[in-house]
Every structure is written in structure tokens, then in C-alpha cells.
Protein backbone atom coordinates (compact mmCIF):
# COMPACT_ATOMS: atom_id res chain seq x y z
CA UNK A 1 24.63 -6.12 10.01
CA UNK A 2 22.47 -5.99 12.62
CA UNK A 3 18.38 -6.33 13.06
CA UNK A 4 17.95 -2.61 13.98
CA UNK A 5 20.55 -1.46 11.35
CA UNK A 6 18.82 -3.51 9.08
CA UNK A 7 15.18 -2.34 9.95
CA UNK A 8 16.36 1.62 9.90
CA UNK A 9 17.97 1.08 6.29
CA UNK A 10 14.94 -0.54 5.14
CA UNK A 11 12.69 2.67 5.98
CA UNK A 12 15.03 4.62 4.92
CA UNK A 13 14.98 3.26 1.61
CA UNK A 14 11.47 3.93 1.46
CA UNK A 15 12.12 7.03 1.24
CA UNK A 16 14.85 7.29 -1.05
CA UNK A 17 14.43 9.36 -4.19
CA UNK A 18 12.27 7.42 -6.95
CA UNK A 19 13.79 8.96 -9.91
CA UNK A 20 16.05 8.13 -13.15
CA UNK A 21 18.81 5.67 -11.91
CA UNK A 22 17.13 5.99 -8.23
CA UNK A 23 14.03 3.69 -9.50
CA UNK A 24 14.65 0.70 -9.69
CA UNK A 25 17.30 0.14 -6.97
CA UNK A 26 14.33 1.26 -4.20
CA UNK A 27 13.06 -2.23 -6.00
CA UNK A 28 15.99 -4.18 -6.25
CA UNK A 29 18.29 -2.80 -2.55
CA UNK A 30 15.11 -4.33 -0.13
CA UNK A 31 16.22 -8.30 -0.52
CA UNK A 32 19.96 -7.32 -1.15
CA UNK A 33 19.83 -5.80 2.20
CA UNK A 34 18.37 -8.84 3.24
CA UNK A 35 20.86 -11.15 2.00
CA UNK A 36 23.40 -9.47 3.63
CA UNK A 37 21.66 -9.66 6.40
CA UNK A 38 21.08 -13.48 6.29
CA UNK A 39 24.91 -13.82 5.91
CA UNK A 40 25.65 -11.70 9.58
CA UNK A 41 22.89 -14.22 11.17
CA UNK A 42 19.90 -11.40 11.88
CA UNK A 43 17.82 -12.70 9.20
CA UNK A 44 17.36 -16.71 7.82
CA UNK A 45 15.50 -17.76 4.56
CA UNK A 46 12.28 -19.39 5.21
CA UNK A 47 12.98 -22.68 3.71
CA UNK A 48 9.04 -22.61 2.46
CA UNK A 49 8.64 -19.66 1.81
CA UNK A 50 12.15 -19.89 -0.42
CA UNK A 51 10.34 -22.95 -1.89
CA UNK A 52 7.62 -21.36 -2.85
CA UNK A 53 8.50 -18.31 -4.49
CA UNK A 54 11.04 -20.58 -6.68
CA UNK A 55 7.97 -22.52 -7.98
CA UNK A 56 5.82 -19.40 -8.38
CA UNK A 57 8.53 -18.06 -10.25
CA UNK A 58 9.13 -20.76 -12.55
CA UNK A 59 5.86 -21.46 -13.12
CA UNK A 60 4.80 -18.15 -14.28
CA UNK A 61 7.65 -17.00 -16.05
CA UNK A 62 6.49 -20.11 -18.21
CA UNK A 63 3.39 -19.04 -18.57
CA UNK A 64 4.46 -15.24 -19.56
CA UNK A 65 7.28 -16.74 -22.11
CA UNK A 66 4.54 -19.75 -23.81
CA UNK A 67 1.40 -16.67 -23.65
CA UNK A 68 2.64 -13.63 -24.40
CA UNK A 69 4.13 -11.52 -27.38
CA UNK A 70 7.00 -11.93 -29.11
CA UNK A 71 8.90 -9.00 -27.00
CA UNK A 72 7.15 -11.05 -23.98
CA UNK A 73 10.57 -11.25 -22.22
CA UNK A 74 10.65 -7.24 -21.81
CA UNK A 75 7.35 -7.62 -19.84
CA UNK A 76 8.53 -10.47 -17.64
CA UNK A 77 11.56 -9.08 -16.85
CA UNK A 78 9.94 -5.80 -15.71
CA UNK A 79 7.38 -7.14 -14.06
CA UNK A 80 9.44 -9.23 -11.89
CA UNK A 81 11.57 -6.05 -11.17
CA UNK A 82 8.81 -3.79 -10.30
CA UNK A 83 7.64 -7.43 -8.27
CA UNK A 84 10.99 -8.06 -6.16
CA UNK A 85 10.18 -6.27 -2.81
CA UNK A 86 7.14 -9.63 -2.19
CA UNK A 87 10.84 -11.50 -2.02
CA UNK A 88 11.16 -9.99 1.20
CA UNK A 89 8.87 -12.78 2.22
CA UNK A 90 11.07 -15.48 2.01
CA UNK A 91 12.89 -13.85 4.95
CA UNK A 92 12.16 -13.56 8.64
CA UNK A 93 14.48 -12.13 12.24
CA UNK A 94 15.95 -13.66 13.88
CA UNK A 95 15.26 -13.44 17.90
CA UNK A 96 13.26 -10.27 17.35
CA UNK A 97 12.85 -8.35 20.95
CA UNK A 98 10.37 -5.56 22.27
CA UNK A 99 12.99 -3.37 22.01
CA UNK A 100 13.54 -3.65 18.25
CA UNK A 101 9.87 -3.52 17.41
CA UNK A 102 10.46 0.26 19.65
CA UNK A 103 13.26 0.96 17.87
CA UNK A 104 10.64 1.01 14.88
CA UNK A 105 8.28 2.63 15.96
CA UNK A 106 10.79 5.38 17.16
CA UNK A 107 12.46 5.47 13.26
CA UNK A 108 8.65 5.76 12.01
CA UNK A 109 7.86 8.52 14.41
CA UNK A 110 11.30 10.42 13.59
CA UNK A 111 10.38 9.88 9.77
CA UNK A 112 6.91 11.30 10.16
CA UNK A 113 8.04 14.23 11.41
CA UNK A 114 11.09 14.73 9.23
CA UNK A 115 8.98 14.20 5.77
CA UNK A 116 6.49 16.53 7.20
CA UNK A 117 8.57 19.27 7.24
CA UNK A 118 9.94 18.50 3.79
CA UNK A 119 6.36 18.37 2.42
CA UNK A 120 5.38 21.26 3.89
CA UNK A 121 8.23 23.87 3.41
CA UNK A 122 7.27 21.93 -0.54
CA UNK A 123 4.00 23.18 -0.25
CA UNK A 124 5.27 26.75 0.84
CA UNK A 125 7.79 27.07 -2.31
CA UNK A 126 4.34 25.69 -4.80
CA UNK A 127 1.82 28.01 -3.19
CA UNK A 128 3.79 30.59 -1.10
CA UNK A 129 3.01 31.17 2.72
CA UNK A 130 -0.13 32.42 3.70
CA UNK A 131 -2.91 30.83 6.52
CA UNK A 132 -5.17 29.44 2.97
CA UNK A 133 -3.87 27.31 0.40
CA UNK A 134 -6.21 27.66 -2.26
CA UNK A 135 -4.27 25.40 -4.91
CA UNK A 136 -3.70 22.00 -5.01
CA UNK A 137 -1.20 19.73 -4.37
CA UNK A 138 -0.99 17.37 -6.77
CA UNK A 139 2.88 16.27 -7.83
CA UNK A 140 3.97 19.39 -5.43
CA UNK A 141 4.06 17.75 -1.81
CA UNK A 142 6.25 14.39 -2.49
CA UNK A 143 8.77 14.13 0.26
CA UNK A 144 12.24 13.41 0.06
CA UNK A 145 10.69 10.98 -2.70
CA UNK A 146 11.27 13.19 -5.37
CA UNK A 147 8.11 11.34 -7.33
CA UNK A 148 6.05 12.40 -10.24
CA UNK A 149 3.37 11.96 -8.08
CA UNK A 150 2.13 12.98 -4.76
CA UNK A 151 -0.32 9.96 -3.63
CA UNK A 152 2.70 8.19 -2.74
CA UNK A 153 3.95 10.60 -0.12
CA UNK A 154 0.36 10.73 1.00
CA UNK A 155 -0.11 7.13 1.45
CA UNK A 156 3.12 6.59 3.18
CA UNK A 157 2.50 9.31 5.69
CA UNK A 158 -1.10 7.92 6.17
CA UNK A 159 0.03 4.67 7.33
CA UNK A 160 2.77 5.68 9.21
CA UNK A 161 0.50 7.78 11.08
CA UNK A 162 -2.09 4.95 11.35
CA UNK A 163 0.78 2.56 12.82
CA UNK A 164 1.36 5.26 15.69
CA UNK A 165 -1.90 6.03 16.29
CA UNK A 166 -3.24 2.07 16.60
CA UNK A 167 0.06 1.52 19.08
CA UNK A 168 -0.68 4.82 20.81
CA UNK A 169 -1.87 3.11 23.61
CA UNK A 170 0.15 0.56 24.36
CA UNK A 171 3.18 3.12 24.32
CA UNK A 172 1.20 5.55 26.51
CA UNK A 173 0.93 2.28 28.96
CA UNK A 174 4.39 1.32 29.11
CA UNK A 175 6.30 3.94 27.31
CA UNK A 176 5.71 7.16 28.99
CA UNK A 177 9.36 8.12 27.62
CA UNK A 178 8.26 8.05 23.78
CA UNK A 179 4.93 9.29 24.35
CA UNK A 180 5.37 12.88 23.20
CA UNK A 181 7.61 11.86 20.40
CA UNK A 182 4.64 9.71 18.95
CA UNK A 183 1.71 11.39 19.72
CA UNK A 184 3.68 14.48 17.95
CA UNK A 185 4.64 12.02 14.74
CA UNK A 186 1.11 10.95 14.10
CA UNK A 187 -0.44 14.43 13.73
CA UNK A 188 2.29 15.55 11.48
CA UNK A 189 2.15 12.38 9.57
CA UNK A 190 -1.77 12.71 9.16
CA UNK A 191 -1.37 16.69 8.48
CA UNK A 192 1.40 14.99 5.66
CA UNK A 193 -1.25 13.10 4.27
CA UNK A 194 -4.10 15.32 4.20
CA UNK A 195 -1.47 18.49 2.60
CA UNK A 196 -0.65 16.08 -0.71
CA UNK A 197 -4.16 15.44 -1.46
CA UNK A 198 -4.23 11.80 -1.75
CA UNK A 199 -8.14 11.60 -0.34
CA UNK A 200 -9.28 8.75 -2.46
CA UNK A 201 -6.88 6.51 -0.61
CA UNK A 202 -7.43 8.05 2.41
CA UNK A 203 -11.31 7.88 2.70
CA UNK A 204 -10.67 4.30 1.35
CA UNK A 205 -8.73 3.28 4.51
CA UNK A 206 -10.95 5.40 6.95
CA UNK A 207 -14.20 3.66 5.69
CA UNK A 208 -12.03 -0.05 5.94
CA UNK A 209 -11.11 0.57 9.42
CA UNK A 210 -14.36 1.89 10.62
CA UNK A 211 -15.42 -1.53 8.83
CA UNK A 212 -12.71 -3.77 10.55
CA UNK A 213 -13.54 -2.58 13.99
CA UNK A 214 -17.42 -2.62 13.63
CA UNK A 215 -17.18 -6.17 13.11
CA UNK A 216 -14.71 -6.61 15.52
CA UNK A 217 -17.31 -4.95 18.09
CA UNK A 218 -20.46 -6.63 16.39
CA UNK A 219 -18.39 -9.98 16.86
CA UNK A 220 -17.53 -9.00 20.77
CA UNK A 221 -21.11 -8.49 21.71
CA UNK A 222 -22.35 -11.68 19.81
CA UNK A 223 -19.90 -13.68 21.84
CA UNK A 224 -20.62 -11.65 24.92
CA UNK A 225 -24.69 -12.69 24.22
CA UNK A 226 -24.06 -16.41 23.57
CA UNK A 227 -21.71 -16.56 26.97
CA UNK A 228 -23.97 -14.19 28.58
CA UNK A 229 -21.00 -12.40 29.94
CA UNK A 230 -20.33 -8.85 28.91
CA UNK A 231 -16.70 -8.50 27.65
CA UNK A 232 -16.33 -4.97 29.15
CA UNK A 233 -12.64 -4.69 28.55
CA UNK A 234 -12.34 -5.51 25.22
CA UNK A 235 -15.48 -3.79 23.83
CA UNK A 236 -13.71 -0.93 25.64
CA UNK A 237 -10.35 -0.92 24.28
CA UNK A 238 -12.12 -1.43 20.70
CA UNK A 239 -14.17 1.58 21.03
CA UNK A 240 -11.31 3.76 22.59
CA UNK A 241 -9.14 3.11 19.76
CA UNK A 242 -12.00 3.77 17.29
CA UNK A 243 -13.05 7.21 19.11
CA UNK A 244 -9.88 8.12 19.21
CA UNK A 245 -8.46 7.61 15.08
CA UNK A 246 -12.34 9.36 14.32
CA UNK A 247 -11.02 12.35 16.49
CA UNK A 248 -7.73 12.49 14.94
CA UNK A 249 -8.89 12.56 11.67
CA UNK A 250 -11.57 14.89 12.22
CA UNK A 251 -9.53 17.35 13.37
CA UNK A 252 -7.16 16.76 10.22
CA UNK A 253 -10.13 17.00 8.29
CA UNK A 254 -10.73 20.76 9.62
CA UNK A 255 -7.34 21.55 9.25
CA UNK A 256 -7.21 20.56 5.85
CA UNK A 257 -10.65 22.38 4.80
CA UNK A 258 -9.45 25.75 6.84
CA UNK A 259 -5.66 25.49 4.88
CA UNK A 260 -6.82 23.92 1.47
CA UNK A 261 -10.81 24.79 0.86
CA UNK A 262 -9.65 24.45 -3.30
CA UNK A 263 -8.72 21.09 -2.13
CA UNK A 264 -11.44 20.51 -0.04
CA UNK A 265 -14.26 21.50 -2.22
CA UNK A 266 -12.66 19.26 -5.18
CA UNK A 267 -13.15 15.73 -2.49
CA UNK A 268 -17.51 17.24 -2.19
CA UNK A 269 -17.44 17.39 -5.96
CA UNK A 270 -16.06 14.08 -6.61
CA UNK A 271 -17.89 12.44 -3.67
CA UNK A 272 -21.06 14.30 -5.53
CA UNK A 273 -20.21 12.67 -8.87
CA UNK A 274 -19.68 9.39 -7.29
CA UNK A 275 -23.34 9.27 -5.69
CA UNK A 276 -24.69 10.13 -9.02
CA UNK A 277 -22.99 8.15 -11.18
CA UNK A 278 -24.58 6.05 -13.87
CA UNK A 279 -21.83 2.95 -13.45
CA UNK A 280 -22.94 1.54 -16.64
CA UNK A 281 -21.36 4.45 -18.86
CA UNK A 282 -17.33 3.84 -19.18
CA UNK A 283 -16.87 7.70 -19.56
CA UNK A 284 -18.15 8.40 -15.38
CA UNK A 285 -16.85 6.00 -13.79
CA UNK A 286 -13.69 4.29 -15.66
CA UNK A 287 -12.27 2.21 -12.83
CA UNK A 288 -15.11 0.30 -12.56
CA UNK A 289 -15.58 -0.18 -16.45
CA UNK A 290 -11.95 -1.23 -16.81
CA UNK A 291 -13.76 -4.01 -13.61
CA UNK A 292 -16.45 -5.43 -15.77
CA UNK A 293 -14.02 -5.24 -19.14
CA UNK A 294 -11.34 -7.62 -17.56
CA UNK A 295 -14.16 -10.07 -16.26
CA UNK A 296 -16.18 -10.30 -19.64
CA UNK A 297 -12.78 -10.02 -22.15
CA UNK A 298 -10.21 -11.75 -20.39
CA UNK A 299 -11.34 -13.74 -17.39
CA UNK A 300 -14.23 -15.74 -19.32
CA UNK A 301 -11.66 -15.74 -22.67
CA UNK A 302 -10.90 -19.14 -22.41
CA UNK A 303 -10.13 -21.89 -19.18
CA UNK A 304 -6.25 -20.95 -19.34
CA UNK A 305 -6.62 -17.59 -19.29
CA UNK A 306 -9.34 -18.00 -15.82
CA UNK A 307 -6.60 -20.21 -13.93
CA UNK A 308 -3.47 -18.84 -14.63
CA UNK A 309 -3.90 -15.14 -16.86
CA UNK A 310 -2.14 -13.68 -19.71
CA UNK A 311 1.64 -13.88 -17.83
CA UNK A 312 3.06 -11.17 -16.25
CA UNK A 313 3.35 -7.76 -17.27
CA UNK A 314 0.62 -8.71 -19.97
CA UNK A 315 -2.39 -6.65 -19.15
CA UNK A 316 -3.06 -3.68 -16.62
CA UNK A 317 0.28 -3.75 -14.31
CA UNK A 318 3.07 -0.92 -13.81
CA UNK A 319 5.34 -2.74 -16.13
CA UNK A 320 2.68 -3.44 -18.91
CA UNK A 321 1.78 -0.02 -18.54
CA UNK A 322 5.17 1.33 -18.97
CA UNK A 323 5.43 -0.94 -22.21
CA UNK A 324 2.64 1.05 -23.87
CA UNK A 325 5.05 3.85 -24.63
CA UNK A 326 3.01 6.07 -22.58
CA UNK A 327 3.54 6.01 -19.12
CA UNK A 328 6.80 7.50 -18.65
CA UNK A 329 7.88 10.52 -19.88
CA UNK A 330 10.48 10.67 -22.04
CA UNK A 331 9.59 7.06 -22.50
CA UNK A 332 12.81 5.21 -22.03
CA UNK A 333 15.20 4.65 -25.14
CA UNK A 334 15.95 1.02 -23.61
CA UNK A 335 12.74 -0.31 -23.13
CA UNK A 336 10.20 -1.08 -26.55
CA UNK A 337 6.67 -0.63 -26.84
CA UNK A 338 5.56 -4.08 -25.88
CA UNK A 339 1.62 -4.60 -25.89
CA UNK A 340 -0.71 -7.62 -25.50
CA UNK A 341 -4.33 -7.64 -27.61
CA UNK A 342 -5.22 -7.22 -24.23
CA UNK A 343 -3.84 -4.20 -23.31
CA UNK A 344 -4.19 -2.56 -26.59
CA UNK A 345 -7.67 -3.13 -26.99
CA UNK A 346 -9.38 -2.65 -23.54
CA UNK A 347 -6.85 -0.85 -21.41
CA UNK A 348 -4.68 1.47 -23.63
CA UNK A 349 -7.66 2.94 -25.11
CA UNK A 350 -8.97 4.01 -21.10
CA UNK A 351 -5.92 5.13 -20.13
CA UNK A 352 -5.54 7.78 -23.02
CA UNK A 353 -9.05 8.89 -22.63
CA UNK A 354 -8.75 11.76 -20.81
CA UNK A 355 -11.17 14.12 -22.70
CA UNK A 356 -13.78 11.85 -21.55
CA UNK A 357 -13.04 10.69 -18.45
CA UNK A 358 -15.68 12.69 -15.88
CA UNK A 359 -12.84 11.73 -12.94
CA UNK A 360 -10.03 14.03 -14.54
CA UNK A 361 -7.20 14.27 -12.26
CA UNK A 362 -8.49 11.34 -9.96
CA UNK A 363 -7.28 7.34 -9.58
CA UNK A 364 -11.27 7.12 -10.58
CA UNK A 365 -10.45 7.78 -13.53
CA UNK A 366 -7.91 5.53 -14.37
CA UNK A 367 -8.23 1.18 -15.50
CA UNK A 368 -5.63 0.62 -13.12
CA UNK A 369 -5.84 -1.16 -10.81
CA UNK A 370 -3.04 -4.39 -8.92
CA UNK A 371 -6.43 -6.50 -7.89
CA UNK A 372 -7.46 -5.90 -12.03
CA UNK A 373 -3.67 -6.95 -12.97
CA UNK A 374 -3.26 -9.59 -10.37
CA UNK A 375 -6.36 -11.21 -11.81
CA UNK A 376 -5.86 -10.91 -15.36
CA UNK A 377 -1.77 -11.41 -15.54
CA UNK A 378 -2.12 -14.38 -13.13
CA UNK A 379 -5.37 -16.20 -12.89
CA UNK A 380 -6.97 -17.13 -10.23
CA UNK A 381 -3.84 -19.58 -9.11
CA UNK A 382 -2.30 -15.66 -8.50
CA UNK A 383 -4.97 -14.10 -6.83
CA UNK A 384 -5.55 -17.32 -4.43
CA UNK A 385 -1.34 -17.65 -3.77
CA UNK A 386 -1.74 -13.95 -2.61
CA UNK A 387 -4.82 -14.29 -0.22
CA UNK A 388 -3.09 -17.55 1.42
CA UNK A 389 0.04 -14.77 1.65
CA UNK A 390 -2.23 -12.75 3.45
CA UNK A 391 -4.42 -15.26 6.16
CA UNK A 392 -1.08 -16.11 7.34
CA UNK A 393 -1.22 -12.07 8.89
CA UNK A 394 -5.04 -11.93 9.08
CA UNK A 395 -5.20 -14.91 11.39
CA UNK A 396 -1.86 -14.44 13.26
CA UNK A 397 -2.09 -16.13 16.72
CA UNK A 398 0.01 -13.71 19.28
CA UNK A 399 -1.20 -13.12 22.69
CA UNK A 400 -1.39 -9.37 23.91
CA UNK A 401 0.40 -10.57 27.02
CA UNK A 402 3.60 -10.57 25.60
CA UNK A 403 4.46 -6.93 25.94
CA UNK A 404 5.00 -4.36 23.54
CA UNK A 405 5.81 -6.80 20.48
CA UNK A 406 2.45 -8.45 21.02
CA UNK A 407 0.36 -5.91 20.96
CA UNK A 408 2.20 -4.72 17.56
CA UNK A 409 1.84 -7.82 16.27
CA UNK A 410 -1.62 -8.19 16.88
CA UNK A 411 -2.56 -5.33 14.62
CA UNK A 412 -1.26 -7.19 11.92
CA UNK A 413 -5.02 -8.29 10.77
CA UNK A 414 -5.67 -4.60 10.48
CA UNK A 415 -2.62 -3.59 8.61
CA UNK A 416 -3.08 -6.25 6.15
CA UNK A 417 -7.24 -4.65 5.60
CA UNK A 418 -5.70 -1.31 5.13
CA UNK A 419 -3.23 -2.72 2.40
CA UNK A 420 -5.66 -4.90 0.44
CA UNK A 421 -7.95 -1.58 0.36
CA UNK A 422 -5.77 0.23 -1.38
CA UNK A 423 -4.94 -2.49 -3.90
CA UNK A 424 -8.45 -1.94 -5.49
CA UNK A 425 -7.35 1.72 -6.35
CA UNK A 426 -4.13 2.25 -8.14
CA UNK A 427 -0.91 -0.20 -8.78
CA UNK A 428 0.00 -0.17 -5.44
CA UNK A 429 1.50 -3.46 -5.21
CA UNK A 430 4.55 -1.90 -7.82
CA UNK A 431 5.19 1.06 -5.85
CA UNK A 432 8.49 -0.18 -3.78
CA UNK A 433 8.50 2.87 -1.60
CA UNK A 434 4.90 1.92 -0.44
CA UNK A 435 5.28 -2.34 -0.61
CA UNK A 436 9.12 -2.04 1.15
CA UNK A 437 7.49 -0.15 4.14
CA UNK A 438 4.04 -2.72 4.32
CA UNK A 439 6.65 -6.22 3.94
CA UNK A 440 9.15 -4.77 6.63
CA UNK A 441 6.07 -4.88 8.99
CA UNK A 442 4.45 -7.72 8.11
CA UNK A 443 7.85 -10.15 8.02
CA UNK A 444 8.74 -8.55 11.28
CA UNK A 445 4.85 -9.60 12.53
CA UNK A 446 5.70 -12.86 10.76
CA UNK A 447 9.04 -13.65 12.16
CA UNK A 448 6.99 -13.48 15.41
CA UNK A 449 5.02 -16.30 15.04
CA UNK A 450 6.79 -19.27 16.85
CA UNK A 451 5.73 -22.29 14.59
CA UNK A 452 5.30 -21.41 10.83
């Protein structure tokens, strides 16, 4: 199996239906492909990173076993399920070329527009065709994902359109040939976005990267003060690439009002709410309760609990979620209520409390959360293991004068921001059609790096 034939089955798992049967193979096909692929010689384990993940492993399907309930094993076991695209870690390409990091960015671009059109003619069947859609989205728009829900499409499409619109340049540089093809994909990937009304997530990532690059800039000019020479050309490219995503999106943005103004006057009202919120009542602002609950319940229980959590699947995750009985629906005839104190007491109660919540309808209103779950299921030993996981990407060392491969690779910093914002609003890191597209980038950014 080859690297490209590898990298296109990948994405199109991402994609694949996420329903019945369908569910947990997205989880489980990622690192099978990968195997297979480390058999034809186009991937190789990392023998660290292999090392590694055994001990992690180990270590904390000890601690779920020794901590948790006596039906513990049903929350391990799905939690390492729901877990298994992170295994994509342990691998890395082999001999990775310009041309295969274009042969991604052409299957992205194709993608964006081909999900597009399936969203939309979605959105035509829910709300019929006329030039206003004054109903929402919500669950309608999903893609050829087939989900329950629609914020996955939405995300997906957002950062598919955000990895063609950061490259934009470098293709319009060197790759007149693909230039239509991309500028074309981004719009319709960012239209994608905007139709399935994920706007939580996706004011999340604008205000991150408007973030990353004003301290990228603020950094520039510091340096350019203490050297006293002006770093014109970098400043500039900064600023370009800025100007340019604010465009973009503001023109989505009008798009979206002018085709959805239901939608558009919902994101005022919660945007309202959130500027007025008293934070210290649980019924206005639940995420953030659910925040202060885990630190003041669970973190300062005990010194076992602070270092290395209640074990997986134990508190506020997909899997422990899906143990409450009340997550899936039908709730699965296989799979037995299996609750901690934990989640019975402080996060079962939240999640069920939708008469009160003011956020009805929104991720605001819901306790979860993968940087809640990742604190309280593993400790801080976790939540350190995956910020290490991360510097590796923040602080990759590739210089833009390698060509096109570079320049992808030296977004990685930016990628990993966008990812780690979203992680503080819904159970993102348990979502394999969203995790399977992130790790594909970042191992391909990793196998890059030329001494691990």
C-alpha cells in the first residue's frame, strides 16, 4: 500500500458514515490501515513513540481496573476504543515528498467541495429551496457522515477550509495549476461550515487564530526593535495571511446572515447571554460550572486522584457518558449502565438538566468537555503526557526553504492552537472523524522532522 493510497483512505474514512455498525470501525480502521501500511514499507513504528504508548497503556488501564467500579472494565474498554485513533502516533512516512503533501491538499480540496454539495442539497431537502433559510440546521447538514449531530460536519469543513486557506499562498506561488481548485474548496468548505451551524466552534478558532498571529506579529516587531532592523517580509506575510482569513470569513459571515438570519440572530442572542452572564449560577453558564465542579470535587479529592484521576472512562468522557444510559438512543442492549460517584453526582445531574440550562441547544450548555475528562480520568500525569504530545508540533523546527512540504509543515504550531481550542468545548478528542483527520496531519508534519 502506498503513502498516497494510504493518506486518501485515511480522509476518506473521515468521512465515512458514523452510524450503528459504522461507529466504531471509523475508530478502530485508522491504525489497521496503518499496520498494513508498515508491512508494504510506507509507514515504520516509532520505536518511542511505540514505547510509550505501551507504558501509558499499562499504566492506566491499572489505574482504571484498581479505581474504578465494579463494571470498571466496560469503561476501560470503551474508552480505549473511542481513544485508538492517538495510536496513529506511534507511526510516521516514510520518505514523505512535496508531491504527497500536494496530493493532500488536492484530496482535501476535492473533499471540500464534494461534502459541500452533500450538505447543501441536505439543507435543501430540511428547509426547501428558496434565497432565506429561516430554520436551523442543527442534525440536518451532516455530510456523507450520516451523524446525529451536525457540529461535526461543521468542524471538519472548518478546518479543511482553514488548511487551504493558510497554504493558499504558497500554492498560488508555486502551484498556479491547483490554484482554482483550492481557492474554490476553501469557500465551499467555509460556506459548509457556516450552513450546519456549528458557530461556537467556529468563533472559538477565529478568536485563537487572530490570537496566534497577534503574537506572532507582537513577537516580530519586538525582535525587529531589539535588532533595530525591521523584518519587512515576515511582518508582511503575517499580516497578508491574517487580512486575508478576516476577509474570507467576513464574507461567509454575510452569506450566512443573508441565507440563515434564524441562524444568525440565535449566535447575537447567545453572544448577548454570554456578556451578561452571572458565571457563578450553574443554571447560565453550565460548562463553566461543570469547570469549577471537577477542580473542587475531584481534582483536590485526594493526592491520587490530582496525579493520575479516576481511570478512564470514569468521569466526563464519550465513553463514561455513553455508560450513563443516556447518551445514545436506544441505549445499546450490550453495553450496562456503568457510573462512577463521580459522574453520578456532579456530571449526570448537568447533563439531564435541560429545563434549566439558559444555553438550550448549545455545547454551553453542556459539562462536557475532553480538557474536563482528560483532567479528571487521568491526572495531571495525562494532561502533562498530552501537552509534551503537542510541543513536539508547536515547536517543530522546518525551514520554509524546503518547498511546498515546508511551508505545510510549518503551520503545524497553528494547527495544533486550533485543535487544543476546540478541546475546551465538547469531547472532541472521541470524535474519530474529527481526531483521524487532525493525526493524519500532524504525523505527516511529524514524519518530517529529520531527528526525533
Amino acid at each position: 500500500m502506498g503513502k498516497r493510497t494510504l493518506i486518501l483512505s485515511l480522509l476518506i474514512i473521515c468521512w465515512f458514515p458514523i452510524k450503528g455498525f459504522m461507529q466504531p470501525l471509523v475508530h478502530l480502521l485508522p491504525v489497521v490501515i496503518l499496520l498494513i501500511g508498515s508491512m508494504t514499507g510506507s509507514v515504520y513504528a516509532s520505536r518511542k513513540a511505540f514505547l510509550y504508548s505501551f507504558l501509558f497503556t499499562s499504566f492506566y488501564f491499572c489505574v482504571g481496573l484498581v479505581r474504578g467500579t465494579d463494571t470498571a472494565y466496560y469503561n476501560i474498554a470503551l474508552s480505549w476504543v473511542l481513544l485508538t485513533p492517538f495510536y496513529m502516533f506511534i507511526f510516521r512516512f516514510r520518505g514523505l515528498e512535496e508531491r504527497d503533501f500536494l496530493f493532500l491538499i488536492r484530496a482535501i480540496a476535492w473533499m471540500s467541495i464534494l461534502e459541500f454539495g452533500v450538505g447543501f442539497v441536505q439543507l435543501i431537502i430540511f428547509q426547501g429551496f428558496k434565497l432565506e433559510f429561516t430554520g436551523n440546521a442543527w442534525d440536518k447538514v451532516v455530510g456523507t457522515t450520516l451523524s446525529q449531530s451536525s457540529h461535526v460536519y461543521s468542524l471538519k469543513m472548518l478546518f479543511q477550509g482553514l488548511i487551504l486557506t493558510l497554504i493558499y499562498k504558497e500554492v498560488k506561488k508555486n502551484h498556479q495549476s491547483i490554484l482554482n481548485l483550492v481557492r474554490f474548496a476553501a469557500i465551499s468548505a467555509f460556506l459548509g461550515a457556516l450552513i450546519s451551524s456549528y458557530m461556537v466552534g467556529i468563533i472559538m478558532s477565529v478568536f485563537f487564530l487572530v490570537m496566534f498571529y497577534s503574537l506572532r506579529i507582537f513577537k516580530s516587531l519586538k525582535d525587529a526593535a531589539v535588532s533595530l532592523k525591521i523584518k519587512k517580509s515576515r511582518s508582511k506575510i503575517m499580516i497578508i495571511q491574517l487580512s486575508t482569513f478576516i476577509l474570507f470569513f467576513s464574507l461567509g459571515v454575510t452569506v450566512f446572515a443573508k441565507l440563515q438570519p434564524g441562524n444568525f440572530k440565535m449566535i447575537t442572542l447567545v453572544a448577548d447571554k454570554l456578556l451578561s452572564v452571572d458565571f457563578s449560577d450553574q443554571y447560565k453558564f453550565q460548562k463553566l460550572y461543570a469547570f469549577e465542579q471537577t477542580f473542587d470535587r475531584v481534582i483536590k479529592k485526594d493526592i491520587t486522584t490530582f496525579l493520575v484521576g479516576l481511570g478512564p472512562g470514569q468521569y466526563s468522557s464519550r465513553a463514561a457518558l455513553i455508560l450513563t444510559g443516556d447518551y445514545l438512543y436506544p441505549h445499546p442492549s450490550y453495553f450496562p449502565v456503568s457510573m462512577s460517584e463521580e459522574t453520578r453526582q456532579i456530571i449526570w445531574p448537568l447533563w439531564n438538566d435541560e429545563q434549566q440550562a439558559k444555553f438550550r441547544g448549545s455545547v454551553l450548555a453542556l459539562p462536557s468537555s475532553s480538557l474536563i475528562s482528560v483532567i479528571a480520568e487521568f491526572g495531571v500525569i495525562g494532561l502533562l503526557i498530552l501537552l509534551l504530545l503537542s510541543r513536539r508540533l508547536v515547536f517543530i523546527n522546518v525551514q520554509r526553504g524546503e518547498g511546498f512540504s515546508g511551508s505545510f509543515v510549518a503551520l503545524a504550531p497553528i494547527f495544533m492552537s486550533l485543535f487544543f481550542a476546540q478541546l475546551v468545548l465538547d469531547l472532541w478528542l472521541e470524535f474519530a472523524s474529527f481526531t483521524v483527520f487532525m493525526n493524519l496531519i500532524f504525523i505527516m508534519c511529524l514524519s518530517m522532522i529529520k531527528k526525533e
